[in-house]
Every structure is written in structure tokens, then in C-alpha cells.
C-alpha atoms as a PDB file:
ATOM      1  CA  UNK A   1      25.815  34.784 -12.883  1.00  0.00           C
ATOM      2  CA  UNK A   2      26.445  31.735 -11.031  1.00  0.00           C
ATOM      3  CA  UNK A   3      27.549  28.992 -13.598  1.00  0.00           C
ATOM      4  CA  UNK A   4      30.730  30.221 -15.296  1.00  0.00           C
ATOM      5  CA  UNK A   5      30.714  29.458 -18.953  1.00  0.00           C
ATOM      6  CA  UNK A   6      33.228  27.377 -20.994  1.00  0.00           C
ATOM      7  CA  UNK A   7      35.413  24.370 -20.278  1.00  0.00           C
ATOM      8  CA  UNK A   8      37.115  23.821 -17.337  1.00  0.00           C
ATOM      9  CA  UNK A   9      40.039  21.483 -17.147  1.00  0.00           C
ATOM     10  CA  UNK A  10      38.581  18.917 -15.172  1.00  0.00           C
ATOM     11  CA  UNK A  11      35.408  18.522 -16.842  1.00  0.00           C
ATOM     12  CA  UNK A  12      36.283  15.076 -19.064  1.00  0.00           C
ATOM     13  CA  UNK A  13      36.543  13.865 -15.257  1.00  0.00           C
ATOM     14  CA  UNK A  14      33.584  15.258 -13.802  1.00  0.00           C
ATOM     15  CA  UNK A  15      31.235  13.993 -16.185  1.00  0.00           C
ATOM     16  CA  UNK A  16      33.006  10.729 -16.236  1.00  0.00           C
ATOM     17  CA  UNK A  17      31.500  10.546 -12.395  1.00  0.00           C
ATOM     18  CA  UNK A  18      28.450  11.610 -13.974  1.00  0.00           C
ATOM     19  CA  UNK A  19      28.221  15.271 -12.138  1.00  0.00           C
ATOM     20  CA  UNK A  20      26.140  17.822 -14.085  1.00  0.00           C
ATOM     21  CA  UNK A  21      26.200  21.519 -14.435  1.00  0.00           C
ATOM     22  CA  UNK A  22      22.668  23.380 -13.550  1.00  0.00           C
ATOM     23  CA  UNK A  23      21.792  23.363 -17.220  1.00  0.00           C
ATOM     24  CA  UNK A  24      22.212  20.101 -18.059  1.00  0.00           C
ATOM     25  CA  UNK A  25      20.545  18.540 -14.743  1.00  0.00           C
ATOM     26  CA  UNK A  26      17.558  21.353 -15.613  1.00  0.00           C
ATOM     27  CA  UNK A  27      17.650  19.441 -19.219  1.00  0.00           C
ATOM     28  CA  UNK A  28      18.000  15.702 -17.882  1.00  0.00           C
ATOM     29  CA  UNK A  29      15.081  16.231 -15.372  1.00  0.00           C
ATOM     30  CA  UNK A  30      13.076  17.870 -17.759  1.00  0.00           C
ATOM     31  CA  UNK A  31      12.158  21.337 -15.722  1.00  0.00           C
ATOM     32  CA  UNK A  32      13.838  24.770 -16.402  1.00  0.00           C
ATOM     33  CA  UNK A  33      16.575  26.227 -14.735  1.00  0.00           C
ATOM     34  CA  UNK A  34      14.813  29.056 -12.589  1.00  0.00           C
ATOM     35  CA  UNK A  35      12.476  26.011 -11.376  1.00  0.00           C
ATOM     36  CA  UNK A  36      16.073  23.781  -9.949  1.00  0.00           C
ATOM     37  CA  UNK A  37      16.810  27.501  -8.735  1.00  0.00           C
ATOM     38  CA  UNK A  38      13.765  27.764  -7.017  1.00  0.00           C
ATOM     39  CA  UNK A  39      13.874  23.831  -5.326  1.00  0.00           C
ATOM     40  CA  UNK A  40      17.675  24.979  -4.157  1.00  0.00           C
ATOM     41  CA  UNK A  41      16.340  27.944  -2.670  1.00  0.00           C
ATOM     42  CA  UNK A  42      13.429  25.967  -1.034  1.00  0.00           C
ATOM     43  CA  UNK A  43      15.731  23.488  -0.077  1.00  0.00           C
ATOM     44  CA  UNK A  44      14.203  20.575  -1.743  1.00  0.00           C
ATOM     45  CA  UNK A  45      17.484  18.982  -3.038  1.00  0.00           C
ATOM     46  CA  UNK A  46      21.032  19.545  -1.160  1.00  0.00           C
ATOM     47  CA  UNK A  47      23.317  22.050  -2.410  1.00  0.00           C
ATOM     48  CA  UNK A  48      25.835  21.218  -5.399  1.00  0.00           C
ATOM     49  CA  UNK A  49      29.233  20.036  -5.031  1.00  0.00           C
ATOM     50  CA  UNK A  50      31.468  24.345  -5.293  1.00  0.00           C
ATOM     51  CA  UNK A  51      34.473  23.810  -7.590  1.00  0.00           C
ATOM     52  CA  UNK A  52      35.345  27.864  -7.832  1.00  0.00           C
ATOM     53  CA  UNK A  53      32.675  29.626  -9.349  1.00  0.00           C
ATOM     54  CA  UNK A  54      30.938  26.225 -10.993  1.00  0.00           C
ATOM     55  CA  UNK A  55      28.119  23.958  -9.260  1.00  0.00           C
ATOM     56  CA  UNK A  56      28.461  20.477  -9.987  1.00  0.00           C
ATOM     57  CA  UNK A  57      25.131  18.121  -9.137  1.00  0.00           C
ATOM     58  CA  UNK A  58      25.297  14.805  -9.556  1.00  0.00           C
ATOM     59  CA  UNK A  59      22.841  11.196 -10.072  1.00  0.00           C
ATOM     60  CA  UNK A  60      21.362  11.505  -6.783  1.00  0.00           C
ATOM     61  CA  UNK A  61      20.194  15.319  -7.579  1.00  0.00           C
ATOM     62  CA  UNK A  62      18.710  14.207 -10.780  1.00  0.00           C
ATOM     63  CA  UNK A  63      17.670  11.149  -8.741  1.00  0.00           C
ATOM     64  CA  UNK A  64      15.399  13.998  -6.089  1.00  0.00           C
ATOM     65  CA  UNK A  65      14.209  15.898  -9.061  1.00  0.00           C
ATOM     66  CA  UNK A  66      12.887  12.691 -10.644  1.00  0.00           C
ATOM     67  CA  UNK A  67      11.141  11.961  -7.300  1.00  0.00           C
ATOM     68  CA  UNK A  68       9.539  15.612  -6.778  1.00  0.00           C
ATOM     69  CA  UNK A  69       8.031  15.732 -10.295  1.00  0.00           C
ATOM     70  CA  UNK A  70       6.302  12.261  -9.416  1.00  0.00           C
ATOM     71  CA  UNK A  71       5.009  13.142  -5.553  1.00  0.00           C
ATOM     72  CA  UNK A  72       3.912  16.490  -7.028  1.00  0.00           C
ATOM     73  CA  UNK A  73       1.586  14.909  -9.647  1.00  0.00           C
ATOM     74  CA  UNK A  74       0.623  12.283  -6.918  1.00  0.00           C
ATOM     75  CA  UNK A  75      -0.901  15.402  -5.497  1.00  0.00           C
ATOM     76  CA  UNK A  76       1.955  16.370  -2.570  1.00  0.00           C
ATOM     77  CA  UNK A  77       2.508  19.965  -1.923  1.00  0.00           C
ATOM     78  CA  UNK A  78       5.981  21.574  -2.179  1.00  0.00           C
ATOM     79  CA  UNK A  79       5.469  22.548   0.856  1.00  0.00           C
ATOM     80  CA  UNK A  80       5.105  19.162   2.272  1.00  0.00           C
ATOM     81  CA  UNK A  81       8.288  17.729  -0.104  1.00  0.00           C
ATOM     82  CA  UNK A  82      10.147  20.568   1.558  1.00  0.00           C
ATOM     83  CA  UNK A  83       9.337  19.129   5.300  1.00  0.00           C
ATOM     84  CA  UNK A  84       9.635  15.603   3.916  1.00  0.00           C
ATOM     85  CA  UNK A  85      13.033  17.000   1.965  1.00  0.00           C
ATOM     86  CA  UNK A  86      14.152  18.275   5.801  1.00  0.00           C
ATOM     87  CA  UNK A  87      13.477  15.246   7.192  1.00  0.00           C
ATOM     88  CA  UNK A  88      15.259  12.591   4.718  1.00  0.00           C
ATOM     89  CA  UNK A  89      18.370  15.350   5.330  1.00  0.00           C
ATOM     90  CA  UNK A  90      18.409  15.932   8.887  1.00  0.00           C
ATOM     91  CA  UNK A  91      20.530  12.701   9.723  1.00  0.00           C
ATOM     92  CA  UNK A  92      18.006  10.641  11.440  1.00  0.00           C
ATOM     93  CA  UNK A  93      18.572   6.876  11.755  1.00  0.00           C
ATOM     94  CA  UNK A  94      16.598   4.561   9.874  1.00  0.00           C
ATOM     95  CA  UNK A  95      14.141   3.499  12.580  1.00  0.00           C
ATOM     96  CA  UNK A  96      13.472   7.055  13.357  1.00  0.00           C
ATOM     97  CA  UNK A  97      13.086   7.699   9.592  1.00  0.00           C
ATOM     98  CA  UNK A  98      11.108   4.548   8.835  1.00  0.00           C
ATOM     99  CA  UNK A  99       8.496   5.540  12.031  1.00  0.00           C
ATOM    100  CA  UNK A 100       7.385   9.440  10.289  1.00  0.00           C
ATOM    101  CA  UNK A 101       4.181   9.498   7.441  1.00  0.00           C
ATOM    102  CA  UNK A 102       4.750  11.793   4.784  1.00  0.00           C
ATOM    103  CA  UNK A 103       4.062  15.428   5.164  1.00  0.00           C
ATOM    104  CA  UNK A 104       1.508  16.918   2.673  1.00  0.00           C
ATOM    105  CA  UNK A 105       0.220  13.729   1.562  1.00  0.00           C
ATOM    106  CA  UNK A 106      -3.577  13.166   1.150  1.00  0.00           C
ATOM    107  CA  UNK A 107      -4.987  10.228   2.751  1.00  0.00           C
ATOM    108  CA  UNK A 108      -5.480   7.305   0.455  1.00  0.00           C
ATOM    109  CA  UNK A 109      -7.600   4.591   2.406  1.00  0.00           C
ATOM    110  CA  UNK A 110      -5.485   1.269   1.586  1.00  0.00           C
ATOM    111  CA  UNK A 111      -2.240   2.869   1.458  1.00  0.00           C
ATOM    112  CA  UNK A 112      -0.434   3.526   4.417  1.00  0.00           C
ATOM    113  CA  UNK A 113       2.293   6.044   4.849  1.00  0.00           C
ATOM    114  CA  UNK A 114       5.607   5.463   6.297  1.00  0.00           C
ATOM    115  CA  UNK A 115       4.533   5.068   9.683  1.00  0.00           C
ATOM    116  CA  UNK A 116       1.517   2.423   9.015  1.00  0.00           C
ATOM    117  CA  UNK A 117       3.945   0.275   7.040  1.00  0.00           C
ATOM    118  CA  UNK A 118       5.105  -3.190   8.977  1.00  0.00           C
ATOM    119  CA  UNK A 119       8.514  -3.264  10.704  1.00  0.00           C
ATOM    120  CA  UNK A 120       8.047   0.368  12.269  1.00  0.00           C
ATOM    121  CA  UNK A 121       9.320   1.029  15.994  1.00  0.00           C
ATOM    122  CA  UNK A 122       6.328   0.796  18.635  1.00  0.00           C
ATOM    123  CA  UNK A 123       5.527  -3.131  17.548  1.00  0.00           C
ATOM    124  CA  UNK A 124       8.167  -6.245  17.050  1.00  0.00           C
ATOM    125  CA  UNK A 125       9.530  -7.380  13.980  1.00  0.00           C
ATOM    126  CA  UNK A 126      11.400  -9.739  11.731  1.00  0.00           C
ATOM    127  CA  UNK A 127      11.765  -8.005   9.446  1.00  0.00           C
ATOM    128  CA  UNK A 128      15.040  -5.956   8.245  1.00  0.00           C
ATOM    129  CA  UNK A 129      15.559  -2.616   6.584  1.00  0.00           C
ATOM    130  CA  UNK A 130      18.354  -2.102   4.062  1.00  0.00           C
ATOM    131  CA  UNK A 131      20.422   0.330   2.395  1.00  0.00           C
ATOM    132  CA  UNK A 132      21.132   1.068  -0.968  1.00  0.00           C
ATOM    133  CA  UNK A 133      22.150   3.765  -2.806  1.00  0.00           C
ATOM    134  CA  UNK A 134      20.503   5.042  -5.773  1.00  0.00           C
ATOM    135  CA  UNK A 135      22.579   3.192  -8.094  1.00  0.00           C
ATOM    136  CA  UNK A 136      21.911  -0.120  -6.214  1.00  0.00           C
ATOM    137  CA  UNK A 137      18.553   0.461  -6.650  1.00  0.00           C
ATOM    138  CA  UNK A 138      18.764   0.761  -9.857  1.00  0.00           C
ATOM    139  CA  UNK A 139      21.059  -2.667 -10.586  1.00  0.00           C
ATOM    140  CA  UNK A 140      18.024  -4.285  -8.564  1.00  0.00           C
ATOM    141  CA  UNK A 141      15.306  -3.181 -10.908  1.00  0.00           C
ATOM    142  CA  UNK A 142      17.191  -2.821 -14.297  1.00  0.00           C
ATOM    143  CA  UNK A 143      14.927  -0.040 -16.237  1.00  0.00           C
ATOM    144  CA  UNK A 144      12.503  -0.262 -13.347  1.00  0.00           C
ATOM    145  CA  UNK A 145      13.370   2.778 -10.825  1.00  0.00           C
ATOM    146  CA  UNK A 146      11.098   5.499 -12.566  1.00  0.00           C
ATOM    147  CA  UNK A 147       9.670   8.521 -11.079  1.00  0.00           C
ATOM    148  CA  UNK A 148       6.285   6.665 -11.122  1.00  0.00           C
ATOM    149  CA  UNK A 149       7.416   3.899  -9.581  1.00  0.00           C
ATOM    150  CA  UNK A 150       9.477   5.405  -6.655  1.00  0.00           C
ATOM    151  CA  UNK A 151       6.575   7.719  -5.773  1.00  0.00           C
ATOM    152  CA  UNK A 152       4.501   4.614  -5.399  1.00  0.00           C
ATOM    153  CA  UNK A 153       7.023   2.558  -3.298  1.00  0.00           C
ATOM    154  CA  UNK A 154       7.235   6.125  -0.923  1.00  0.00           C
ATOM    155  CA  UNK A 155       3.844   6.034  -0.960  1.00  0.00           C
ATOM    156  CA  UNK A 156       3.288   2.323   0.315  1.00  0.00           C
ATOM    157  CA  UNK A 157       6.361   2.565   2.532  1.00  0.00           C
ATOM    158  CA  UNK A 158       8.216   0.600   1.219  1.00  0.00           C
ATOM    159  CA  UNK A 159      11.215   3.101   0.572  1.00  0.00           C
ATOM    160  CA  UNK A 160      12.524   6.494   2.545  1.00  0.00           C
ATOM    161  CA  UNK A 161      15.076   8.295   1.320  1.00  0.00           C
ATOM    162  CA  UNK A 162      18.029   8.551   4.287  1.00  0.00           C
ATOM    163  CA  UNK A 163      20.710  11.550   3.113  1.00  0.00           C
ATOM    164  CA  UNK A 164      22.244   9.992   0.088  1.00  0.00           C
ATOM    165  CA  UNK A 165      20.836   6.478   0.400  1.00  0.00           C
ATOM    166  CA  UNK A 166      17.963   4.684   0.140  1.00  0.00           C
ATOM    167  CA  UNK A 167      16.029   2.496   2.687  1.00  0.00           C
ATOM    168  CA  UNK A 168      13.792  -0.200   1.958  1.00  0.00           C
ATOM    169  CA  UNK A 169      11.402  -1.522   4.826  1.00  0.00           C
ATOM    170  CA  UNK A 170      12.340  -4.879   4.228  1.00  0.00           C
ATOM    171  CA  UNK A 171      15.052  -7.479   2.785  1.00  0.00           C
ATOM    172  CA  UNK A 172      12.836 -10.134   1.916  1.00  0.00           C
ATOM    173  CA  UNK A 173      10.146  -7.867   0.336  1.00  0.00           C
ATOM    174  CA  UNK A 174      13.275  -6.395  -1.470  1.00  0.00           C
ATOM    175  CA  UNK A 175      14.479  -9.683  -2.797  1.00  0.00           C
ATOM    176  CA  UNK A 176      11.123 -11.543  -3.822  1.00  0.00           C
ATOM    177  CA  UNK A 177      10.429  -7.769  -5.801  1.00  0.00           C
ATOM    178  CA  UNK A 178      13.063  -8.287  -7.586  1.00  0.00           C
ATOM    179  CA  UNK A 179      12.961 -11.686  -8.222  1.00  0.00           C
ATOM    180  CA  UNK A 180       9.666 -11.058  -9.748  1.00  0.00           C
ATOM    181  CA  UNK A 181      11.179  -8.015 -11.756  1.00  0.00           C
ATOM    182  CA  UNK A 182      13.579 -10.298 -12.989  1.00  0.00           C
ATOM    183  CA  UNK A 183      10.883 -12.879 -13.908  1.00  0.00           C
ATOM    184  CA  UNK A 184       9.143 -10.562 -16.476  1.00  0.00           C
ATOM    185  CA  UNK A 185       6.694  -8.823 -14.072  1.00  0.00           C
ATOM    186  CA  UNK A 186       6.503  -4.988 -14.270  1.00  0.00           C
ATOM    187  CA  UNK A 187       7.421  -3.420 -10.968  1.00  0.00           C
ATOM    188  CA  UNK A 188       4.500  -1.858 -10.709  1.00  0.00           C
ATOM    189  CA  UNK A 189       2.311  -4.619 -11.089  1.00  0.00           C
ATOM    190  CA  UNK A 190       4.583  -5.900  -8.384  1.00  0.00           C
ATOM    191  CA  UNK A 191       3.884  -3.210  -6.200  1.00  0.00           C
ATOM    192  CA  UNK A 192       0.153  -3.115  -7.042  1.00  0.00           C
ATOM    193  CA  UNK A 193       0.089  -6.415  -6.160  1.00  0.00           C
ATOM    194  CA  UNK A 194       1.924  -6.206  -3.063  1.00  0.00           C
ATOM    195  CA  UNK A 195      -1.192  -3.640  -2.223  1.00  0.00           C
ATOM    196  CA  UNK A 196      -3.474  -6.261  -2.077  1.00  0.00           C
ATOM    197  CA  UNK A 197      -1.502  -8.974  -0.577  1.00  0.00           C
ATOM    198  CA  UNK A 198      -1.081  -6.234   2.139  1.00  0.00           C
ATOM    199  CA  UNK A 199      -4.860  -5.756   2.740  1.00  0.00           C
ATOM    200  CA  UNK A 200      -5.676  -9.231   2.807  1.00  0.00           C
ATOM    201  CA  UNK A 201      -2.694  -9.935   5.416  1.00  0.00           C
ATOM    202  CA  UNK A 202      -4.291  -7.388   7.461  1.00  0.00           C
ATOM    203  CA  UNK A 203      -7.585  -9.542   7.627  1.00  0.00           C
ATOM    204  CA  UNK A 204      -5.429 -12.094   8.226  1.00  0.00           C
ATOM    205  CA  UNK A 205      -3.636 -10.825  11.282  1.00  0.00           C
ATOM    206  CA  UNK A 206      -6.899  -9.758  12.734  1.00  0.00           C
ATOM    207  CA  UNK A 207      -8.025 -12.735  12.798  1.00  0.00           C
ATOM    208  CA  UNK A 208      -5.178 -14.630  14.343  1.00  0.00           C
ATOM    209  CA  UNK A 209      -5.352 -11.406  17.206  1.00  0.00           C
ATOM    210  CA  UNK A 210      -8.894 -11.776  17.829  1.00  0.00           C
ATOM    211  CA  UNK A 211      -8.255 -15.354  18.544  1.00  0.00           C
ATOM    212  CA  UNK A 212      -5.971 -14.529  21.095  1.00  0.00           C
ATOM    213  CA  UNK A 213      -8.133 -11.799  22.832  1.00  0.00           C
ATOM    214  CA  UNK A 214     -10.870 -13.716  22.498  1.00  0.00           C
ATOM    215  CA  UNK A 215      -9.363 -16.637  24.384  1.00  0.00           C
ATOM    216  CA  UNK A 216      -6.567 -15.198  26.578  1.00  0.00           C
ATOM    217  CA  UNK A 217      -3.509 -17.077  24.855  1.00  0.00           C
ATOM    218  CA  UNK A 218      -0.372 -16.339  24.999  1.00  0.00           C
ATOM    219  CA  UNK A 219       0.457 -13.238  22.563  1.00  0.00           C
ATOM    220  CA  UNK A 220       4.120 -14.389  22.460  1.00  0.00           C
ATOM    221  CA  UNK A 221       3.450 -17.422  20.549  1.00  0.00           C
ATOM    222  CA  UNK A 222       0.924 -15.480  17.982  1.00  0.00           C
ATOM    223  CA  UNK A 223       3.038 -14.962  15.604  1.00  0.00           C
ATOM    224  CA  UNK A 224       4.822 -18.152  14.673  1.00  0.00           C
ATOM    225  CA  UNK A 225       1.955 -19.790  14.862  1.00  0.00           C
ATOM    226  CA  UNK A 226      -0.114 -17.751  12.254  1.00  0.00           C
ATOM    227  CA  UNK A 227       2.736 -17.708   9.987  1.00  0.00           C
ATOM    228  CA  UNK A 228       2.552 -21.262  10.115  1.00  0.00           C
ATOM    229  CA  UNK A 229      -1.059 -21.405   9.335  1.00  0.00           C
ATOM    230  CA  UNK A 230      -1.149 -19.457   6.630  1.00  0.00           C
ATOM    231  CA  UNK A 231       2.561 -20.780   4.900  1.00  0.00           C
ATOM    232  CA  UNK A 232       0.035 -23.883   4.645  1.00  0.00           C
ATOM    233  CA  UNK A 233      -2.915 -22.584   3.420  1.00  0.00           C
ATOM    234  CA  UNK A 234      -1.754 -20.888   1.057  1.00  0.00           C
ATOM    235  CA  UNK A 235       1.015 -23.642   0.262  1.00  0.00           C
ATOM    236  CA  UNK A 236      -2.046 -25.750  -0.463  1.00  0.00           C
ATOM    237  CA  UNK A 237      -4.302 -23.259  -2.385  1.00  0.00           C
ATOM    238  CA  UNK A 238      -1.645 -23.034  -4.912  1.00  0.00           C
ATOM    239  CA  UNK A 239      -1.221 -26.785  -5.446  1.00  0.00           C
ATOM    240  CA  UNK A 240      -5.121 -26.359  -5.891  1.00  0.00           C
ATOM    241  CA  UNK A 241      -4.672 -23.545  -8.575  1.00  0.00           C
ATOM    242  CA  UNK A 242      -1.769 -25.078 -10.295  1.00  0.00           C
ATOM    243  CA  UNK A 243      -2.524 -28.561 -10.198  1.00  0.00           C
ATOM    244  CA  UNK A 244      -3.279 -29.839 -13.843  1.00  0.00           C
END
């Protein structure tokens, strides 16, 4: 029998870290023991903290579990959330990380995976990645950071999951989210949103890159120039929509 039954003397301090024996992080993610058995075995969350004969598991286990029960009904295969599980554990850096697509996930036209999302190696960028651990996460998207909801944000590569911490693609993306949060918007209505601003940016840039085929300019100047162009426009299509 692996978890030894009864109190221990350090328990009151254990769960005052919020750490979890395998029955009650079974109960809190809502599956039954012999299925957190089986992910351990499979090697879809890391292995508990050993004190003696007792596993302890903690917030970011019960954070994984949350995660696998979304990308599995998002239709992901365990056997793809096992590679993907290898690869958030395997110690990459974050631009390595940031650059893969997700393993056993079906293609979705308009959503990109990890390695379609802006700001991966291969192509410049301003734009900057941050960490955060789980519970940061959570303080930026109080009652927010669901299973749904992180599944989704995976899914439009917006977040990776880097050992123990989170990465998001971008700071300003990051901020203006939860800004919006904060503001009475949903997250994901946020995020859904966020969708389509993303296709329509994509028009966008094509445009501003066939110019610059088309006409042999100089590619170094493309881009603050069509940031310009369309901080304007759409600067003045929302004194158009707002305007009394």
C-alpha cells in the first residue's frame, strides 16, 4: 500500500503549504485514485514530494490534472499529453519551448499551435515572454484560470507550461488580458476575441508584406511603419464608433 494511513506529525504544516495526499488530490481534481495512479505511471504529472512512506502533491499537481481533463475533452490523446507532459519537463528554455506545436492535437484551421503563435524563434520580435507560476496566474485572473480556459490559452499559444512555471507568449498581451478581466470581461470572451483580432492582423500583415515585395522596399522598416498605420486607423475607427 503506498499511502500510509493516519496522522503524521507534520501534517497541520503540510496542508498549510497546501500539499495533498493521493486521495485528496484524486478528490480535488475530480478523477479516482487508480486514474492519478495511472497518469504517475504514464508520467503525465511529476512524481510527489517522499516524506517516508507518504506522497505529498501539491497546487501545481492539481494544477496538471486540471489541465489534462480539459486537453482530453478538447480531443488530445494521452498519448500526445504524455509527449507534450515530456516536453514541458525536460528543462528546455523558453524559446525552445515556445517554438514546439502540441503533440496529439487535431488541426483547428484559425488556431495555431505553439509554434504558429507570434514571438517564436525563426522571425524577429518585440515582443516578451514571461514567467509566472501557477499562483501568479491565478492573482492575474482572480476566478479566471479554469481548466477550460487554460486549455484554450495552450491551444492559441498563448501559454506553455515550463517545469513548475508558466510562460505566456507575451507581456503586453498578458497585461491588456487582464486589464480587460479586471474590467468585467470574461476571460474567455477575451481570448475568443483575441482569436479574431489575430486573424484579422494576419490580413493585415499580408498586406503591409505584399507591399514590400511588390515594390522592393526596405523590409527593415516594415514593421514600424505598419504599426503606425494601423495604431491610426484603428485610433480613428473608434472615435468613429464611439463618437456620440
Amino acid at each position: 500500500m503506498e499511502e500510509a494511513s493516519g496522522p503524521t506529525e507534520p501534517q497541520a504544516a503540510q496542508r498549510a503549504s497546501r500539499e495533498y495526499r493521493m486521495e485528496e488530490l484524486a478528490e480535488k481534481a475530480g478523477i479516482p485514485v487508480r486514474t492519478l495512479r495511472f497518469y504517475r505511471e504514464r508520467k503525465l504529472i511529476p512524481p510527489p514530494r517522499r516524506e517516508g512512506r507518504i506522497a505529498w502533491y501539491n497546487d501545481h499537481h492539481l494544477a496538471r490534472l486540471r489541465t489534462i481533463a480539459a486537453l482530453l475533452e478538447r480531443g488530445h490523446t494521452l498519448t500526445g499529453i504524455a509527449d507534450l507532459a515530456a516536453t514541458f519537463d525536460s528543462g528546455r528554455d523558453v524559446g525552445e519551448l515556445l517554438s514546439l506545436g502540441t503533440p496529439g492535437t487535431p488541426s483547428t484551421p484559425g488556431v495555431p499551435g505553439i509554434a504558429d503563435a507570434p514571438g517564436t524563434p525563426g522571425a524577429p520580435t518585440e515582443e516578451v515572454p514571461v514567467r509566472l507560476s501557477p499562483e501568479q496566474l491565478a492573482d492575474y485572473f482572480e476566478g479566471e484560470v479554469t481548466p477550460e480556459n487554460l486549455a484554450s490559452a495552450m491551444a492559441l499559444g498563448y501559454l506553455a507550461v515550463d517545469g513548475d512555471e508558466v510562460v505566456h507568449i507575451s507581456r503586453r498581451l498578458l497585461d491588456v488580458s487582464a486589464a480587460l478581466v479586471r474590467e468585467g470581461v470574461p476571460l474567455s470572451e477575451v481570448m475568443a476575441a483575441g482569436l479574431r483580432v489575430r486573424e484579422h492582423a494576419d490580413v493585415l500583415a499580408q498586406v503591409f508584406i505584399d507591399l514590400v515585395t511588390t515594390y522592393d522596399a526596405d523590409p527593415r522598416r516594415l514593421r514600424p511603419l505598419a504599426k503606425s498605420v494601423v495604431e491610426a486607423e484603428l485610433s480613428l475607427a473608434l472615435d468613429r464608433h464611439l463618437a456620440p
